[in-house]
Protein backbone atom coordinates (compact mmCIF):
# COMPACT_ATOMS: atom_id res chain seq x y z
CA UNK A 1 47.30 -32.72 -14.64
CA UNK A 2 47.50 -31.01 -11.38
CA UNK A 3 47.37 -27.69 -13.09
CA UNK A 4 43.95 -28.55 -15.25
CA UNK A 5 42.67 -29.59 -11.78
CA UNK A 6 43.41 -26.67 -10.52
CA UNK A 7 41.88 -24.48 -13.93
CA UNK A 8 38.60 -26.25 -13.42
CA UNK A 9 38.54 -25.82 -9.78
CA UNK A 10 39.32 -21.25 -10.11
CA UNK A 11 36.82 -21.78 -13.28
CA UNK A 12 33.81 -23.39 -10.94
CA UNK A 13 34.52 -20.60 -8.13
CA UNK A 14 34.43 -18.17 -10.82
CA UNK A 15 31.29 -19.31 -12.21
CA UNK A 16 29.80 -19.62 -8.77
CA UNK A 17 30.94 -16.05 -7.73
CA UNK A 18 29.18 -14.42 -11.14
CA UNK A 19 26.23 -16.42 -10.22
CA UNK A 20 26.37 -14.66 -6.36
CA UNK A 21 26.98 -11.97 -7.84
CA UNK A 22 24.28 -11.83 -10.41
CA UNK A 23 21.53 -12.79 -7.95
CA UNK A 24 22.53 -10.02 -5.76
CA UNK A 25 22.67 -6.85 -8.90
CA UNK A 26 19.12 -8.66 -9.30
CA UNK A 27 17.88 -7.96 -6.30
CA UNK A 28 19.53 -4.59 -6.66
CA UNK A 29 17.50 -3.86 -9.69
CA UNK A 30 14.04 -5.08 -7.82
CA UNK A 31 14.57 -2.74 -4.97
CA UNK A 32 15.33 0.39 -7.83
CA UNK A 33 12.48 -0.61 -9.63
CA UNK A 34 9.94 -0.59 -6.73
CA UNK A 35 11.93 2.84 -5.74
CA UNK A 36 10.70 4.42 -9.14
CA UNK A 37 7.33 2.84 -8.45
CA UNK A 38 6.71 4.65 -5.85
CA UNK A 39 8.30 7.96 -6.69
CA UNK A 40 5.69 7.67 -9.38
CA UNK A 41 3.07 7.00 -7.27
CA UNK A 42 3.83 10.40 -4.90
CA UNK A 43 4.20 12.22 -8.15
CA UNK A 44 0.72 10.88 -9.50
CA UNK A 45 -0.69 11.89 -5.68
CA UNK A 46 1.16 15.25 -5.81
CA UNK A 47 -0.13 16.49 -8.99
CA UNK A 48 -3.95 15.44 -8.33
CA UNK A 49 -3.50 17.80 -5.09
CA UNK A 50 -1.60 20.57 -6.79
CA UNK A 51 -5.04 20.29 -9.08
CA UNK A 52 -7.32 20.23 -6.37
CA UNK A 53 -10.02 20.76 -8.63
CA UNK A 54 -13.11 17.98 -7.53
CA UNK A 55 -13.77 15.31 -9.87
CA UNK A 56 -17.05 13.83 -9.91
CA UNK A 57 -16.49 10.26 -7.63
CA UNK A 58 -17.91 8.34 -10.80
CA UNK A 59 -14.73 8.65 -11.45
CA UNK A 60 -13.80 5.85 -8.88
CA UNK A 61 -15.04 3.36 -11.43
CA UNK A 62 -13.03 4.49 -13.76
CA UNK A 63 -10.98 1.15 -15.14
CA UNK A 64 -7.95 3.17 -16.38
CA UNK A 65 -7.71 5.25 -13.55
CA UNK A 66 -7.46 2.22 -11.40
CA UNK A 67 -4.21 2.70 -10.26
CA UNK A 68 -4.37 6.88 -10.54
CA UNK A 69 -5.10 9.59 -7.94
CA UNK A 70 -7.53 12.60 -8.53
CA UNK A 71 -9.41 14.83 -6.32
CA UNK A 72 -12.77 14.29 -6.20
CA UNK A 73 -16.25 15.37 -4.25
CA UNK A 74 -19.57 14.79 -4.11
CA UNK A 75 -23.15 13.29 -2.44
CA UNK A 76 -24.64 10.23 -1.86
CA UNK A 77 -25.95 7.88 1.08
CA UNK A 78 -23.32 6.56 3.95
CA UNK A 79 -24.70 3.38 4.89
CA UNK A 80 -25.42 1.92 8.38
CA UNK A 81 -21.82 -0.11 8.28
CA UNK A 82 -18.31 0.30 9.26
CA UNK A 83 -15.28 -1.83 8.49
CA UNK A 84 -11.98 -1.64 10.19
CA UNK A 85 -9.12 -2.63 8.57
CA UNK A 86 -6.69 -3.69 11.37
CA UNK A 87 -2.80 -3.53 11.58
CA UNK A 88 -2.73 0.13 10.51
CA UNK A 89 0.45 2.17 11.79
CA UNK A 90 0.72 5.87 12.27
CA UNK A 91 4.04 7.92 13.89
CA UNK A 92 4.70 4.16 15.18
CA UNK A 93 1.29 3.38 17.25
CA UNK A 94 -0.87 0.63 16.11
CA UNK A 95 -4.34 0.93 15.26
CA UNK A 96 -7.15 0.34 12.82
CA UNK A 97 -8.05 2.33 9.74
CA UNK A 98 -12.12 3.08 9.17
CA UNK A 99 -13.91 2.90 6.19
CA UNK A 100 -17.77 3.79 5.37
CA UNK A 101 -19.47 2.85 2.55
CA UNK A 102 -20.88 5.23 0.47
CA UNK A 103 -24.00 4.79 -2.41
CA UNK A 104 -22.91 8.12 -4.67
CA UNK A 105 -25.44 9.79 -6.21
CA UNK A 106 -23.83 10.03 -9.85
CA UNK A 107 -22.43 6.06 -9.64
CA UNK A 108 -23.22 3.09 -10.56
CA UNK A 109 -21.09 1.25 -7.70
CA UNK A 110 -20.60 1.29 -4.01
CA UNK A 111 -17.51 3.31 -2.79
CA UNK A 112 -15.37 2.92 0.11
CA UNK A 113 -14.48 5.95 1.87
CA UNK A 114 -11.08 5.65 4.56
CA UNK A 115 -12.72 7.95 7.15
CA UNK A 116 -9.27 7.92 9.38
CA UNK A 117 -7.21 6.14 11.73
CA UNK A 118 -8.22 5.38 15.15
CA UNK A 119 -6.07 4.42 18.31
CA UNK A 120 -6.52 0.37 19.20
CA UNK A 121 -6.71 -0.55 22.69
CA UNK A 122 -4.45 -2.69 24.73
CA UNK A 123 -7.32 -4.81 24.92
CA UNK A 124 -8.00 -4.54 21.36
CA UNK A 125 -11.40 -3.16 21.68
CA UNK A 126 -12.48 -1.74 18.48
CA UNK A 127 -13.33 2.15 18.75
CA UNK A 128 -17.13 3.17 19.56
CA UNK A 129 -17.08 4.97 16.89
CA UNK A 130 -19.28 4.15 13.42
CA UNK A 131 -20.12 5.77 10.32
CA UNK A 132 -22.82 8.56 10.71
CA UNK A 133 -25.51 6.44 8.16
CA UNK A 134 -27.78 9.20 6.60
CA UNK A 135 -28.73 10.63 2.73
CA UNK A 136 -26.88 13.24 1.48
CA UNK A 137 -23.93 12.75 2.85
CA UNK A 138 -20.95 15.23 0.98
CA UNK A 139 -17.61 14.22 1.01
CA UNK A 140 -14.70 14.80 -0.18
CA UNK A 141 -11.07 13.46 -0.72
CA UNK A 142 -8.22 11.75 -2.86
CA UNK A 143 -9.38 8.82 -4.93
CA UNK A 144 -6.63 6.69 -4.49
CA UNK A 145 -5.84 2.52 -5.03
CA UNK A 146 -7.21 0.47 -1.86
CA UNK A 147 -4.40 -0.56 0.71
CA UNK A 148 -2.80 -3.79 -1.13
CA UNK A 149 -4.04 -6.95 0.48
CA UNK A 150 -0.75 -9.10 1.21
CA UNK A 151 -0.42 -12.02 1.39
CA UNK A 152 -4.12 -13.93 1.55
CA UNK A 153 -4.82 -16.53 4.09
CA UNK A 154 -7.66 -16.99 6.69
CA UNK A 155 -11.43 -15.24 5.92
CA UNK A 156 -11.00 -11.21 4.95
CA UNK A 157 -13.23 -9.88 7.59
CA UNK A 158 -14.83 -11.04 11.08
CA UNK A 159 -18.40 -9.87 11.84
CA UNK A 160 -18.51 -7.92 15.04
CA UNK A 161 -21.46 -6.26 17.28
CA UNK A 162 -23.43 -3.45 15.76
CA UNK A 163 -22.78 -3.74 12.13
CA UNK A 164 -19.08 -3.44 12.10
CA UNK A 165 -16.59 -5.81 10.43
CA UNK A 166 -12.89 -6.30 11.57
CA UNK A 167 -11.25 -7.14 8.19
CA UNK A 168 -7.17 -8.41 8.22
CA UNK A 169 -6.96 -7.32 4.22
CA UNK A 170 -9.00 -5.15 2.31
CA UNK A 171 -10.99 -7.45 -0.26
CA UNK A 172 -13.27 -5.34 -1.74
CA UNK A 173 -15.36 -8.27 -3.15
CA UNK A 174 -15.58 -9.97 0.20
CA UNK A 175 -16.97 -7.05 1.98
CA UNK A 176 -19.51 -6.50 -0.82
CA UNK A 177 -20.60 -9.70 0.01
CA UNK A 178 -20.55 -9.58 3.88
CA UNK A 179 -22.73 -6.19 4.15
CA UNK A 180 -25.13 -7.53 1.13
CA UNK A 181 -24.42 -5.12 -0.93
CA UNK A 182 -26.58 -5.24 -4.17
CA UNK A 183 -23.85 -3.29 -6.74
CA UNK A 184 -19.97 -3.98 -6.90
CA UNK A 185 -17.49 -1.89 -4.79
CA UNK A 186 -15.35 0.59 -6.98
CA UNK A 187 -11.69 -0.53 -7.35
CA UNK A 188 -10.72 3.08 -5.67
CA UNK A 189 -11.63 4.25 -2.18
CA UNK A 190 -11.81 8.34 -1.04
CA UNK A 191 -9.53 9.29 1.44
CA UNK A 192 -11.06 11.97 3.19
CA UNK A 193 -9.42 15.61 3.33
CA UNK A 194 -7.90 15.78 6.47
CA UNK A 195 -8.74 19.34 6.98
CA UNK A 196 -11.64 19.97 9.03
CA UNK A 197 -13.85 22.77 7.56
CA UNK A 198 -16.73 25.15 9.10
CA UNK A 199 -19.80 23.68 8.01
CA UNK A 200 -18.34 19.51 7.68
CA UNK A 201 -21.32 17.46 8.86
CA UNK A 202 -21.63 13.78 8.67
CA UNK A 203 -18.45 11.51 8.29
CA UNK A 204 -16.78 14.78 7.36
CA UNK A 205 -16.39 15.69 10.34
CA UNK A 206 -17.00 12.61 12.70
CA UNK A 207 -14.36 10.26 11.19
CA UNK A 208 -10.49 9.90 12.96
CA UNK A 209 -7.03 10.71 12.72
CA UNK A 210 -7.28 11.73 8.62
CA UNK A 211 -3.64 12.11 6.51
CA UNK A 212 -2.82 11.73 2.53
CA UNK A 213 -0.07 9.25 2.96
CA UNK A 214 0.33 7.33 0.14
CA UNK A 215 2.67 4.81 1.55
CA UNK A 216 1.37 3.99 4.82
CA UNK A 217 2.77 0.96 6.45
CA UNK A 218 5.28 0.15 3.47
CA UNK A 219 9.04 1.40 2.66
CA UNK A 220 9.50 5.31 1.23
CA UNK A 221 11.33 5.30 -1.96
CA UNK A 222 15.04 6.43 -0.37
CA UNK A 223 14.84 2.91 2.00
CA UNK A 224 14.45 0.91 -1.55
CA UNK A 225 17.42 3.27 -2.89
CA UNK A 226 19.56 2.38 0.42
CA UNK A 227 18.43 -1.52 0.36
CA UNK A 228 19.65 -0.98 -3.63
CA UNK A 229 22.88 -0.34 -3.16
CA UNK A 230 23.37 -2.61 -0.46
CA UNK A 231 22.78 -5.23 -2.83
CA UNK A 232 24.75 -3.66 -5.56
CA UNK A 233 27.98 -3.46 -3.04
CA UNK A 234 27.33 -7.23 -2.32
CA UNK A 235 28.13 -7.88 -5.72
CA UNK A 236 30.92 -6.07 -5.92
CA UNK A 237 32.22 -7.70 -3.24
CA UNK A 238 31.76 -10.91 -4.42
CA UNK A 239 34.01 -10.18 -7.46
CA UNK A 240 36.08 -8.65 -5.77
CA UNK A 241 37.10 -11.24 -2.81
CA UNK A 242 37.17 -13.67 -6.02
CA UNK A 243 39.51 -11.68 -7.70
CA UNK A 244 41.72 -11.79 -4.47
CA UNK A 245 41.41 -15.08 -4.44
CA UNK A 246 42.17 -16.17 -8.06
CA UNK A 247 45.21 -13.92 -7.69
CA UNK A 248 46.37 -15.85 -4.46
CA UNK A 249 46.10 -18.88 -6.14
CA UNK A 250 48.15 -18.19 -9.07
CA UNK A 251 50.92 -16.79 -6.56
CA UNK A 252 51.05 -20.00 -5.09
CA UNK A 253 50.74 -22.48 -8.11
CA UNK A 254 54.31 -20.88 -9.15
């Protein structure tokens, strides 16, 4: 009797163990999964600027190049507007991201152009700074996917002074909506060239601190490989102390 007591009891530590064990190679496999995500993602980035040849910025409406990357330039009209997107890191300072909107001549929809980073106060004073308004307006950049929103809770963006909007996510339908804007937003924004050319007029050459990162503020694919096999050791450990343990106990039941 003792001894089937004992049988059940290794057999329901065993069972818990796997089921440890198993929840920890899961998380294992998330954190490999978003690694190859995002390897992808540089790789998709990487070729579009090894082929820096400009795409028309139609091409921002483009629904299966939603999630793609290609270098593109062109004209249209900056409007009189400029939304901040706040909690934006660079080389570990704090600060706000700007974006202009931009009426292309050759689309049919609004696009958002991420004219840099900019330095936030102590006092969190938004910068001075706003996007130079004005027709013709060339540009040019990475089409990339807009910064992912989070987690969604509290209004999108905060009216300030002077046309400007302080937005904690970047919704593009909301801030259709809050500057009035007649057409849709397209589902991929321009990140300027951060080189500075002779002859850059408008937000060209007016905008902030400009850079190509593709994974601003989140993990590079090497931390999801280290968190990976962090996980993957935790489940080895857990069948391993188990097997310790069921060995132990058979010494002693003899």
């Amino acid at each position: 009797m003792a001894v089937n007591i004992g049988a059940r009891r290794l057999l329901g530590w065993w069972l818990l163990a796997l089921l440890v064990a198993a929840g920890f190679a899961q998380l294992g496999r998330w954190q490999l999964g978003r690694m190859h995500e995002k390897q992808a993602m540089l790789a998709a980035a990487s070729a579009a600027l090894d082929h820096a040849h400009p795409q028309p910025l139609l091409l921002a409406s483009a629904p299966a190049r939603v999630q793609g990357y290609d270098w593109a330039a062109g004209h249209g009209t900056l409007l009189d507007a400029t939304v901040w997107l706040d909690g934006q890191q660079r080389d570990g300072r704090v600060g706000v991201r700007q974006y202009c909107v931009l009426l292309p001549d050759d689309g049919a929809q609004a696009l958002l152009v991420d004219a840099g980073w900019w330095l936030l106060a102590g006092d969190r004073q938004l910068p001075q700074a706003g996007c130079p308004a004005g027709i013709g307006q060339a540009v040019r950049g990475l089409l990339a996917p807009p910064p992912t929103p989070g987690l969604a809770h509290g209004d999108a963006l905060a009216e300030q002074a002077g046309k400007r909007w302080l937005a904690s996510r970047m919704d593009l339908p909301a801030v259709a909506k809050a500057l009035g804007l007649r057409v849709a937003i397209a589902p991929r924004v321009l990140r300027l060239d951060p080189r500075r050319e002779p002859g850059d007029a408008g937000v060209m050459a007016a905008s902030g601190e400009r850079d190509l990162d593709i994974l601003p503020n989140t993990m590079p694919p090497e931390r999801h490989l280290g968190y990976a096999v962090q996980w993957f050791g935790l489940a080895l450990t857990v069948l391993v102390v188990a097997g310790i343990l069921t060995s132990r106990m058979k010494k002693k039941a003899k």
